[in-house]
Protein backbone atom coordinates (compact mmCIF):
# COMPACT_ATOMS: atom_id res chain seq x y z
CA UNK A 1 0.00 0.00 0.00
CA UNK A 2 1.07 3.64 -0.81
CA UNK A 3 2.04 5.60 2.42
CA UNK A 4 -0.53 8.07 2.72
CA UNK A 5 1.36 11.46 4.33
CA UNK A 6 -2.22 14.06 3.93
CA UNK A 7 -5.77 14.05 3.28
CA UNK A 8 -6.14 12.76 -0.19
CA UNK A 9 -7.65 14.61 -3.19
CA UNK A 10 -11.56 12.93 -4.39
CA UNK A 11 -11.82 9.44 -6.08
CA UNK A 12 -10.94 11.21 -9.27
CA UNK A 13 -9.28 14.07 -8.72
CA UNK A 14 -12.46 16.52 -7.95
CA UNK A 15 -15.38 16.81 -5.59
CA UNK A 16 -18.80 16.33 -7.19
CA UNK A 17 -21.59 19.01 -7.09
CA UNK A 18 -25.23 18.24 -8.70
CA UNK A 19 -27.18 20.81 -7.48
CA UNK A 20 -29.40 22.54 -9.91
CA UNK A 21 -28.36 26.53 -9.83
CA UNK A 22 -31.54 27.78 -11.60
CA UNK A 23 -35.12 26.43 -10.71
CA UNK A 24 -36.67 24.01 -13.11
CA UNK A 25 -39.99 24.51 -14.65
CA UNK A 26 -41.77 21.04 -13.77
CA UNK A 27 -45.35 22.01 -15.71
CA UNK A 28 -46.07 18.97 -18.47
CA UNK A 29 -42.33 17.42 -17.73
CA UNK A 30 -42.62 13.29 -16.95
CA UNK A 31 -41.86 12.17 -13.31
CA UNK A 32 -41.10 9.49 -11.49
CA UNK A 33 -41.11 8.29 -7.89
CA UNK A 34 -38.19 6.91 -5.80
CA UNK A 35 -37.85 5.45 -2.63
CA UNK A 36 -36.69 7.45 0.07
CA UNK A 37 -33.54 4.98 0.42
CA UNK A 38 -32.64 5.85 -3.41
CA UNK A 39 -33.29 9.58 -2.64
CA UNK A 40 -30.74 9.61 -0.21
CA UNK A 41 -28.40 7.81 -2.27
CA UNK A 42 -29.36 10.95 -5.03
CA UNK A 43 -27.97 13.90 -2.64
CA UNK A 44 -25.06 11.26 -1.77
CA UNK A 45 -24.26 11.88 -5.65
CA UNK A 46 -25.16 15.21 -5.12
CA UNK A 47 -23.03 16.22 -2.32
CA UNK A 48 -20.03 14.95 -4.13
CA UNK A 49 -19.97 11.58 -1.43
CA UNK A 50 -20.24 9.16 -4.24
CA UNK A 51 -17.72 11.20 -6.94
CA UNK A 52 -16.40 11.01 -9.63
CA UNK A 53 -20.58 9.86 -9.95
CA UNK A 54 -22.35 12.70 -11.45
CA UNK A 55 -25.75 10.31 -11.12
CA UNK A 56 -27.00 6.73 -12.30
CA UNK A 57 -24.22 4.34 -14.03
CA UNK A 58 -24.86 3.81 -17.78
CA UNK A 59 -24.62 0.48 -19.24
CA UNK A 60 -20.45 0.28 -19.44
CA UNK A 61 -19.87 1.76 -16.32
CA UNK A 62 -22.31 -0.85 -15.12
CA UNK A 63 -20.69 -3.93 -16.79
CA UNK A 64 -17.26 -2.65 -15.66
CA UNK A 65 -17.83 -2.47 -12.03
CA UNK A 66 -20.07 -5.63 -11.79
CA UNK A 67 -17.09 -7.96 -13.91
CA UNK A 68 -13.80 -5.80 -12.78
CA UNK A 69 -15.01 -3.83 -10.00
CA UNK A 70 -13.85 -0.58 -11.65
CA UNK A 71 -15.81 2.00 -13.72
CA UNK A 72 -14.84 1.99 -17.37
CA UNK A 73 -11.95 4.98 -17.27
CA UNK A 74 -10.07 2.34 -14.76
CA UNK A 75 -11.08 3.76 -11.29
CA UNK A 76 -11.88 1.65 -8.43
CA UNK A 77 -15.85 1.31 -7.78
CA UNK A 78 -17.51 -1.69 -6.94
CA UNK A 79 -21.13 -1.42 -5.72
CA UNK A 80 -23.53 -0.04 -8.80
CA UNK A 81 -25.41 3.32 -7.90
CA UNK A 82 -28.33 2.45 -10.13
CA UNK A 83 -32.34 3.75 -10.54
CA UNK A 84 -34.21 0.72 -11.83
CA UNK A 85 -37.84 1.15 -13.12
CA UNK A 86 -40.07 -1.22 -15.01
CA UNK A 87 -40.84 -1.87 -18.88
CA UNK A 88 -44.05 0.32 -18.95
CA UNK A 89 -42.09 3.70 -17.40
CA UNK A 90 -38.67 2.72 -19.64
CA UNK A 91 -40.78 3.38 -22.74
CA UNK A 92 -42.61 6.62 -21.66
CA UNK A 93 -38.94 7.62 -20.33
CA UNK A 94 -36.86 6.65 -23.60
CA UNK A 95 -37.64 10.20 -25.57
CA UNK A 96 -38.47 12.28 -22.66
CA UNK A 97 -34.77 13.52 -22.11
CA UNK A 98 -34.93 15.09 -18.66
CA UNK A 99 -37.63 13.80 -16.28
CA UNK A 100 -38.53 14.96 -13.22
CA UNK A 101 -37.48 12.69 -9.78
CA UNK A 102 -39.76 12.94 -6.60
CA UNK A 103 -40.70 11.40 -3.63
CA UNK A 104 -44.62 11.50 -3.06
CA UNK A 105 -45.85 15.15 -4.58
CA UNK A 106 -42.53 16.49 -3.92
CA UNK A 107 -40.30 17.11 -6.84
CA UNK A 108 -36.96 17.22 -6.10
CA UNK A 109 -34.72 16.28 -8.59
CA UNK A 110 -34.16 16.00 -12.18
CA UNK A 111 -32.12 12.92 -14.50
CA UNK A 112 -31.00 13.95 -17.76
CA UNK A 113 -32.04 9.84 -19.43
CA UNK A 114 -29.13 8.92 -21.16
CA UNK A 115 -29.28 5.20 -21.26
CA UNK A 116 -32.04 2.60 -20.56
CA UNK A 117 -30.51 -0.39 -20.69
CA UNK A 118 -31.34 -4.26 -19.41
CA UNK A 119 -29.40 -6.67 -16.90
CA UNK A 120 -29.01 -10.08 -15.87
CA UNK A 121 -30.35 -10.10 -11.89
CA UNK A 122 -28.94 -13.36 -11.39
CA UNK A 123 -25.49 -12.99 -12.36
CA UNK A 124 -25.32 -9.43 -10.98
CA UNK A 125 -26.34 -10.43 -7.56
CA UNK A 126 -23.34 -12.95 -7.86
CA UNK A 127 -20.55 -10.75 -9.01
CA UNK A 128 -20.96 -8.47 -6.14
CA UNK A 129 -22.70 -10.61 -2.93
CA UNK A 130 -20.97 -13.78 -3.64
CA UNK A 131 -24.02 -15.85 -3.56
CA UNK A 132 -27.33 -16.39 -4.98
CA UNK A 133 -28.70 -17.43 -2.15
CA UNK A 134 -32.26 -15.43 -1.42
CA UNK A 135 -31.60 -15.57 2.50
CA UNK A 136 -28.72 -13.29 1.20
CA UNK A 137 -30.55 -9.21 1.91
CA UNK A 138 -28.79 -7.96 -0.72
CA UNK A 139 -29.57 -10.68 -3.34
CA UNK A 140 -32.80 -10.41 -2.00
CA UNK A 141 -33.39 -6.92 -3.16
CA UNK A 142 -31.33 -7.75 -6.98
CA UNK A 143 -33.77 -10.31 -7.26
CA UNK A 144 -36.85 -7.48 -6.15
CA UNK A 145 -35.55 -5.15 -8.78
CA UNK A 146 -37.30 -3.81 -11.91
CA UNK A 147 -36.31 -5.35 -15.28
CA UNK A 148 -34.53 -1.92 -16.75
CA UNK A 149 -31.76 0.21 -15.67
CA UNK A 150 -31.66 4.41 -16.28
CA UNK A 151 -27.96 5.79 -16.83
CA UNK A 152 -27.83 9.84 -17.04
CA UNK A 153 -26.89 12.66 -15.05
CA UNK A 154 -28.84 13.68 -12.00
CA UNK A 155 -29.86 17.77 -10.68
CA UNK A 156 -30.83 18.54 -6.98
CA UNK A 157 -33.53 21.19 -6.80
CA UNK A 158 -34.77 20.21 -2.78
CA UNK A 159 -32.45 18.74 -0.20
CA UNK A 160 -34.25 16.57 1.81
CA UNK A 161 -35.66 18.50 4.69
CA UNK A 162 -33.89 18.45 8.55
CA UNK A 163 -34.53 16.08 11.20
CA UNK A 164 -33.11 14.78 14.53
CA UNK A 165 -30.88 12.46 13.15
CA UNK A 166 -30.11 14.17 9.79
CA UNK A 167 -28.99 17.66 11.41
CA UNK A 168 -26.16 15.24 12.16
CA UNK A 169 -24.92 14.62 8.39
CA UNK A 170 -21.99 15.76 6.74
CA UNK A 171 -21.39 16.23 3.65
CA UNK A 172 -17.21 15.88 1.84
CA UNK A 173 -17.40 19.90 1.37
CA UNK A 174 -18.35 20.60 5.02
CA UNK A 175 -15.85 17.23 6.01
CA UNK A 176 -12.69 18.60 4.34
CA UNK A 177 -13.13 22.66 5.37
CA UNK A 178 -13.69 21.09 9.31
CA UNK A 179 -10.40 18.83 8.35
CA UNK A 180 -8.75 21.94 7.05
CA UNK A 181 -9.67 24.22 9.86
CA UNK A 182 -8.15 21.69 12.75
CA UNK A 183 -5.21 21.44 10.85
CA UNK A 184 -5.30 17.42 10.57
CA UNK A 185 -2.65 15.84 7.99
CA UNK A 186 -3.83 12.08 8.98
CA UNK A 187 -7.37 11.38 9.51
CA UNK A 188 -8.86 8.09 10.08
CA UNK A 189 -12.48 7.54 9.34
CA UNK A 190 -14.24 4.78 11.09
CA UNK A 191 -17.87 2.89 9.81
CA UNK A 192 -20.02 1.41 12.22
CA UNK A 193 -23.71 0.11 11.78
CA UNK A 194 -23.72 -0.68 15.64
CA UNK A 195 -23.62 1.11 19.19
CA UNK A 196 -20.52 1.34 20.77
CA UNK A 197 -18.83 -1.35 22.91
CA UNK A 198 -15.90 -0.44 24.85
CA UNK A 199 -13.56 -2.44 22.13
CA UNK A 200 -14.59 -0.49 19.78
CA UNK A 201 -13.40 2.74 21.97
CA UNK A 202 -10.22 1.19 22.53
CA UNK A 203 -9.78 0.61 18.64
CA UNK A 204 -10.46 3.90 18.00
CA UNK A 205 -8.43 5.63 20.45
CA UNK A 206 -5.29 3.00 19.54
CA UNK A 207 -5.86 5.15 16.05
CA UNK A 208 -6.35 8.36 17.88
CA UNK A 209 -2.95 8.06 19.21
CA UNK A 210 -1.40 7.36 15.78
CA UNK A 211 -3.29 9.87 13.76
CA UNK A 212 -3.87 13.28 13.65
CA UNK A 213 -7.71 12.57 13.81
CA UNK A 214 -10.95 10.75 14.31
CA UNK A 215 -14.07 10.68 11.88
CA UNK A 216 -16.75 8.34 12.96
CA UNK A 217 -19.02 7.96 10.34
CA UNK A 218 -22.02 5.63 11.58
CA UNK A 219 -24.00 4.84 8.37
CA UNK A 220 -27.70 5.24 8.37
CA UNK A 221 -30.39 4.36 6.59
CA UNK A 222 -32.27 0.80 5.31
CA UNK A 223 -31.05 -2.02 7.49
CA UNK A 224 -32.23 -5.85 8.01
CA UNK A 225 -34.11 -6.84 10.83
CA UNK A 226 -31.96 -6.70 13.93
CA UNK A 227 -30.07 -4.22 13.64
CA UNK A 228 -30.22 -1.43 15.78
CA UNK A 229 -32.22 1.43 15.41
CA UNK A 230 -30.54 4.58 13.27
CA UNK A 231 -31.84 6.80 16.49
CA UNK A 232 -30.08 4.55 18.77
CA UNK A 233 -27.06 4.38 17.04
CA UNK A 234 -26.50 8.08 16.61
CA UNK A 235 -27.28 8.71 20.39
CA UNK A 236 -24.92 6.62 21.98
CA UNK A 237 -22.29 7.59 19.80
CA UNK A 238 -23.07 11.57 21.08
CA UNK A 239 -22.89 10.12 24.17
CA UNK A 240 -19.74 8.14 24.45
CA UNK A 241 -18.18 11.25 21.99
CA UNK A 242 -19.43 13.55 25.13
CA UNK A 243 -18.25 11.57 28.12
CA UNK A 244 -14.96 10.14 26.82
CA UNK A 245 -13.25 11.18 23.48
CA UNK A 246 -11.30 14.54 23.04
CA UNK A 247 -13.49 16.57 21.42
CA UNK A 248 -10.42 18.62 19.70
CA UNK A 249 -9.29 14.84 17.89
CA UNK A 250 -12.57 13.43 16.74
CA UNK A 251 -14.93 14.42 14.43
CA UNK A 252 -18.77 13.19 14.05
CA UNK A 253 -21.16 13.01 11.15
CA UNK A 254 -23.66 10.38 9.57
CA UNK A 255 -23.55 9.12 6.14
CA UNK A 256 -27.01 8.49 4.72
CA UNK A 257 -27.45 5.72 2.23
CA UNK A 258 -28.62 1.67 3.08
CA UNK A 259 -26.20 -0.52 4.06
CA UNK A 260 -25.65 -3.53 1.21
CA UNK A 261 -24.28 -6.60 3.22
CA UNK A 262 -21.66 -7.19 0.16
CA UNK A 263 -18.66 -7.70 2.41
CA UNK A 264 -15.15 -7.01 0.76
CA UNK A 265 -17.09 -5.41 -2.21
CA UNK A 266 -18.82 -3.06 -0.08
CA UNK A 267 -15.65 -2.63 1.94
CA UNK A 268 -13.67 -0.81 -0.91
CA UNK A 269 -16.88 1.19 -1.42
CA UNK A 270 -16.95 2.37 2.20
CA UNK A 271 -13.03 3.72 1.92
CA UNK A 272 -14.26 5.09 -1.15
CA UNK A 273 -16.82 7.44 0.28
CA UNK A 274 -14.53 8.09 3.27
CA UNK A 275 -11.57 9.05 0.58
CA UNK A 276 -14.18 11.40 -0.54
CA UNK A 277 -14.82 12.93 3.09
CA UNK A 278 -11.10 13.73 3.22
CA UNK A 279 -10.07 10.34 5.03
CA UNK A 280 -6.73 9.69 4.58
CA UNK A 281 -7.06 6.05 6.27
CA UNK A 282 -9.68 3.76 6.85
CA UNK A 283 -10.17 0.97 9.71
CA UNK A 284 -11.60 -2.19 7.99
CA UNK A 285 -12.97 -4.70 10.63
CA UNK A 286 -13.27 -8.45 10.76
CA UNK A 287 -16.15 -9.53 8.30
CA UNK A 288 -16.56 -5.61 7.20
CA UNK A 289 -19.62 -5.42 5.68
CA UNK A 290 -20.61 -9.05 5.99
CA UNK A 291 -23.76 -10.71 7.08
CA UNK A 292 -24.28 -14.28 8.50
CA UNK A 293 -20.95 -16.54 7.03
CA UNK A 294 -21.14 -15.46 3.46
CA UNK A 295 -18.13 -14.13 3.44
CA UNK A 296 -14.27 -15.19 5.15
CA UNK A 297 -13.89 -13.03 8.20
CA UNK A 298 -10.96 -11.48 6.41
CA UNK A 299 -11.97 -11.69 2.99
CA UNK A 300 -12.82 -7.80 3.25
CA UNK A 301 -8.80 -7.24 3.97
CA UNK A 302 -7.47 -9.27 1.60
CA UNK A 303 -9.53 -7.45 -1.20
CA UNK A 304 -7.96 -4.07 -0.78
CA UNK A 305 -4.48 -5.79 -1.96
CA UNK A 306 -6.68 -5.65 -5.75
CA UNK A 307 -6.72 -1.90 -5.28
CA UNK A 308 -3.13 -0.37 -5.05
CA UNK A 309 -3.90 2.74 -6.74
CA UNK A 310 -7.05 3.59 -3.79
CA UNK A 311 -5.20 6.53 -2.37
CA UNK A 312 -6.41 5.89 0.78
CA UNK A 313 -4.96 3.34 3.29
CA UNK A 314 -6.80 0.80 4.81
CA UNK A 315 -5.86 -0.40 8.23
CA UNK A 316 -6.52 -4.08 9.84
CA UNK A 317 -5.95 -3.21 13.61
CA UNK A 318 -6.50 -7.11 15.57
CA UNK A 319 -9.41 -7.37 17.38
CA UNK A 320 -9.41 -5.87 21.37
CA UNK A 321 -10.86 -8.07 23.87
CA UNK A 322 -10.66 -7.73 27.42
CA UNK A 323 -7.98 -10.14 29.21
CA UNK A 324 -9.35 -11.07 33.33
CA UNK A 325 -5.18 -12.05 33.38
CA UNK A 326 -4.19 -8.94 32.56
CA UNK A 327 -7.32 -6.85 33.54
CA UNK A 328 -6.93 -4.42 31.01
CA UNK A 329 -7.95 -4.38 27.45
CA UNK A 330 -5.48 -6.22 24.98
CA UNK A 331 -5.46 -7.90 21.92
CA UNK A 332 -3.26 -11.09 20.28
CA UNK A 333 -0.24 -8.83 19.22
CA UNK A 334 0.37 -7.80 23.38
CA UNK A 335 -1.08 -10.22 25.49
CA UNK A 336 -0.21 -13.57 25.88
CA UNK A 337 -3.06 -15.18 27.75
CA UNK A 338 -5.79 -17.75 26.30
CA UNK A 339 -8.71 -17.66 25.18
CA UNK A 340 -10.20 -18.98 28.62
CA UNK A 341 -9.44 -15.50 29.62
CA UNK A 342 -10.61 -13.32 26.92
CA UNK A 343 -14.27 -11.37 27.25
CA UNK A 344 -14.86 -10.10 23.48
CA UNK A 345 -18.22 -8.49 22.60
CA UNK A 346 -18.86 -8.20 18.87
CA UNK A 347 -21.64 -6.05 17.62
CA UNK A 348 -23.67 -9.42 16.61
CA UNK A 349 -23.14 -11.44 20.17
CA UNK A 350 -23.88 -7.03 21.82
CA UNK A 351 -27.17 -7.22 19.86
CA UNK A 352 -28.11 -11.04 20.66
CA UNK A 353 -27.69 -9.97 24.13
CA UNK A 354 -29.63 -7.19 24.65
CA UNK A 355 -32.69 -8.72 22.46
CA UNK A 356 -32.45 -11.62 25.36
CA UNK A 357 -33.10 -8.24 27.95
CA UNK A 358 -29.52 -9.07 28.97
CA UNK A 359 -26.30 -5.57 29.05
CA UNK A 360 -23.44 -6.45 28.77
CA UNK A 361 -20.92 -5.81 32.12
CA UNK A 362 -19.81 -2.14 32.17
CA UNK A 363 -15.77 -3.32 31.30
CA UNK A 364 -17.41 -4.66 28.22
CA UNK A 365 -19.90 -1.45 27.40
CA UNK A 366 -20.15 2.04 28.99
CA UNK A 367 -22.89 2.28 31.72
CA UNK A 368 -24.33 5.53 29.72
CA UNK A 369 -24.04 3.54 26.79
CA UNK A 370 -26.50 0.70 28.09
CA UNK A 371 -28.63 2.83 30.09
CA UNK A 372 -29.49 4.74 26.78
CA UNK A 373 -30.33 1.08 25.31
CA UNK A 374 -32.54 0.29 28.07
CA UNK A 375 -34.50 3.11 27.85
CA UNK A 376 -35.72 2.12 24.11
CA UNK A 377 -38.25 -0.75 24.40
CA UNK A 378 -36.93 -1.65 20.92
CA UNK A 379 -34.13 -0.41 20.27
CA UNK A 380 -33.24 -3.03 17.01
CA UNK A 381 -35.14 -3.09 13.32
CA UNK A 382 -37.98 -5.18 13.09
């Protein structure tokens, strides 16, 4: 891997903006609906966090990153950004040039239609999940898919309006001038889709004393039954940020957009967007990404050695556990002990206990941290 000394520039060279400077005049132009999920993932084009995107893959860009992983002009990209729709709205879409993009009566954004092209579900669901297997969330939704594929350019008119857990997003524009204005050289970015165990602090802080600074990035948006709650997430994260981090060293945001279960795939696209924040390394965990035993635990390392030219460095710290030998936090690289005295707490075995009405011990979580869980009577996705 390339030694990463500063933030690095955008996945290809320049920040995104789609936001329309003029207003549009919608009278008589088609429109179509989108699910809130894929009008997050719009303003995620918008806002630069999916660049070089500048909206919905066509059909080479598609082909590319589904067979090779990278978009057509050679740059790394691996999960599709696509706006499917079905056979009857392709046709009233295929002359229309730009139509109109909205969620319920609200109009919001505009795709210039530059390609409507088909796909094969089946053998796209394997390229990037691994698997064809329908228990598989992300094959499930392939598989759920409309039969044609948009490609074009995409305008903002509306940002999606403010709410308790979205006053909390950043977007790469607001990331990097914050980045700038502390001064930080080394920044490393950190994904979670769970609430904090005290491993999990200790990984982060191992960083913190490394680096110049900490982003933690928890992703929200569409998750699979089980996992916790976007609101719950977010909170205990304020709240372990407030009690026991530095506020001058760590930085907090939320990244909107669903979470795909595509393990080392998905993995590259998460230092991808983080790149884009101004990330200048990235911790990947065991079995980033991953869901049930799809994947190898450290398949979502190994796949970063396909992507030398990433410009942003990933880092595989060993898994912290705490050690009733040492009585102290350690992990396989310092302590010597067995496993017969190791306590770990994953975020699967932290969420299998808590749906059993069990919290973990407080060396194992922070007491604010479960007493915030406790106070949700369900705190998980159902």
């Amino acid at each position: 891997m390339t030694n990463v000394s500063s933030i690095p520039r955008p996945h290809g060279g320049k920040l995104i903006s789609r936001f329309a400077s003029t207003k549009k005049n919608i009278d008589g132009v088609f429109s179509i609906e989108v699910t809130n999920d894929l009008r997050n993932d719009i303003e995620n084009i918008a806002d630069g966090i999916f660049s070089p995107l500048e909206g919905f893959v066509g059909q080479d860009d598609f082909q590319g990153i589904v067979k090779s992983g990278r978009l057509t002009n050679g740059l790394a990209w691996t999960i599709p950004i696509i706006l499917d729709v079905d056979d009857q709205t392709a046709r009233q879409m295929k002359d229309a040039g730009e139509v109109m993009l909205r969620t319920g009566d609200e109009h919001f954004g505009v795709i210039d239609v530059e390609e409507i092209y088909s796909y094969d579900k089946t053998s796209v669901a394997r390229a990037i999940y691994q698997t064809n297997d329908l228990r598989h969330p992300g094959v499930m939704k392939v598989i759920g898919l409309k039969d044609r594929l948009i490609g074009g350019n995409i305008q903002v008119l509306m940002r999606i309006p403010q709410s308790p857990i979205r006053k909390f997003r950043l977007n790469p524009f607001e990331a990097r001038s914050e980045i700038q204005k502390r001064g930080w050289k080394t920044v490393v970015g950190f994904q979670t889709r769970n609430v904090p165990h005290v491993a999990h602090e200790m990984l982060q802080k191992t960083a913190m004393n490394i680096y110049d600074g900490l982003f933690v990035n928890p992703l929200i948006g569409k998750k699979k039954s089980g996992d916790f709650k976007d609101e719950v997430i977010v909170r205990t994260y304020e709240t372990l940020i407030e009690n026991y981090y530095p506020k001058s060293r760590t930085m907090f945001g939320t990244l909107h957009t669903e979470m795909r279960y595509a393990g080392p795939k998905e993995a590259i696209h998460h230092a991808i967007m983080r790149k884009n924040f101004g990330c200048s390394h990235f911790i990947i965990g065991r079995d980033h990404a991953g869901v049930g035993d799809y994947y190898n635990p450290f398949a979502a390392h190994d796949i970063f050695s396909d992507y030398p030219d990433l410009e942003i460095e990933p880092l595989f710290f060993p898994s912290f556990y705490y050690c009733n030998k040492c009585l102290s936090y350690a992990n396989e690289r310092n302590c010597p002990h067995g496993s017969e005295f190791r306590e770990e707490l994953s975020g699967t075995k932290m969420r299998k206990m808590v749906s059993c009405g069990e919290i973990p011990a407080e060396h194992l979580i922070r007491p604010e941290i479960s007493k915030l869980i406790k106070s949700y009577k369900e705190p998980f996705v159902t």
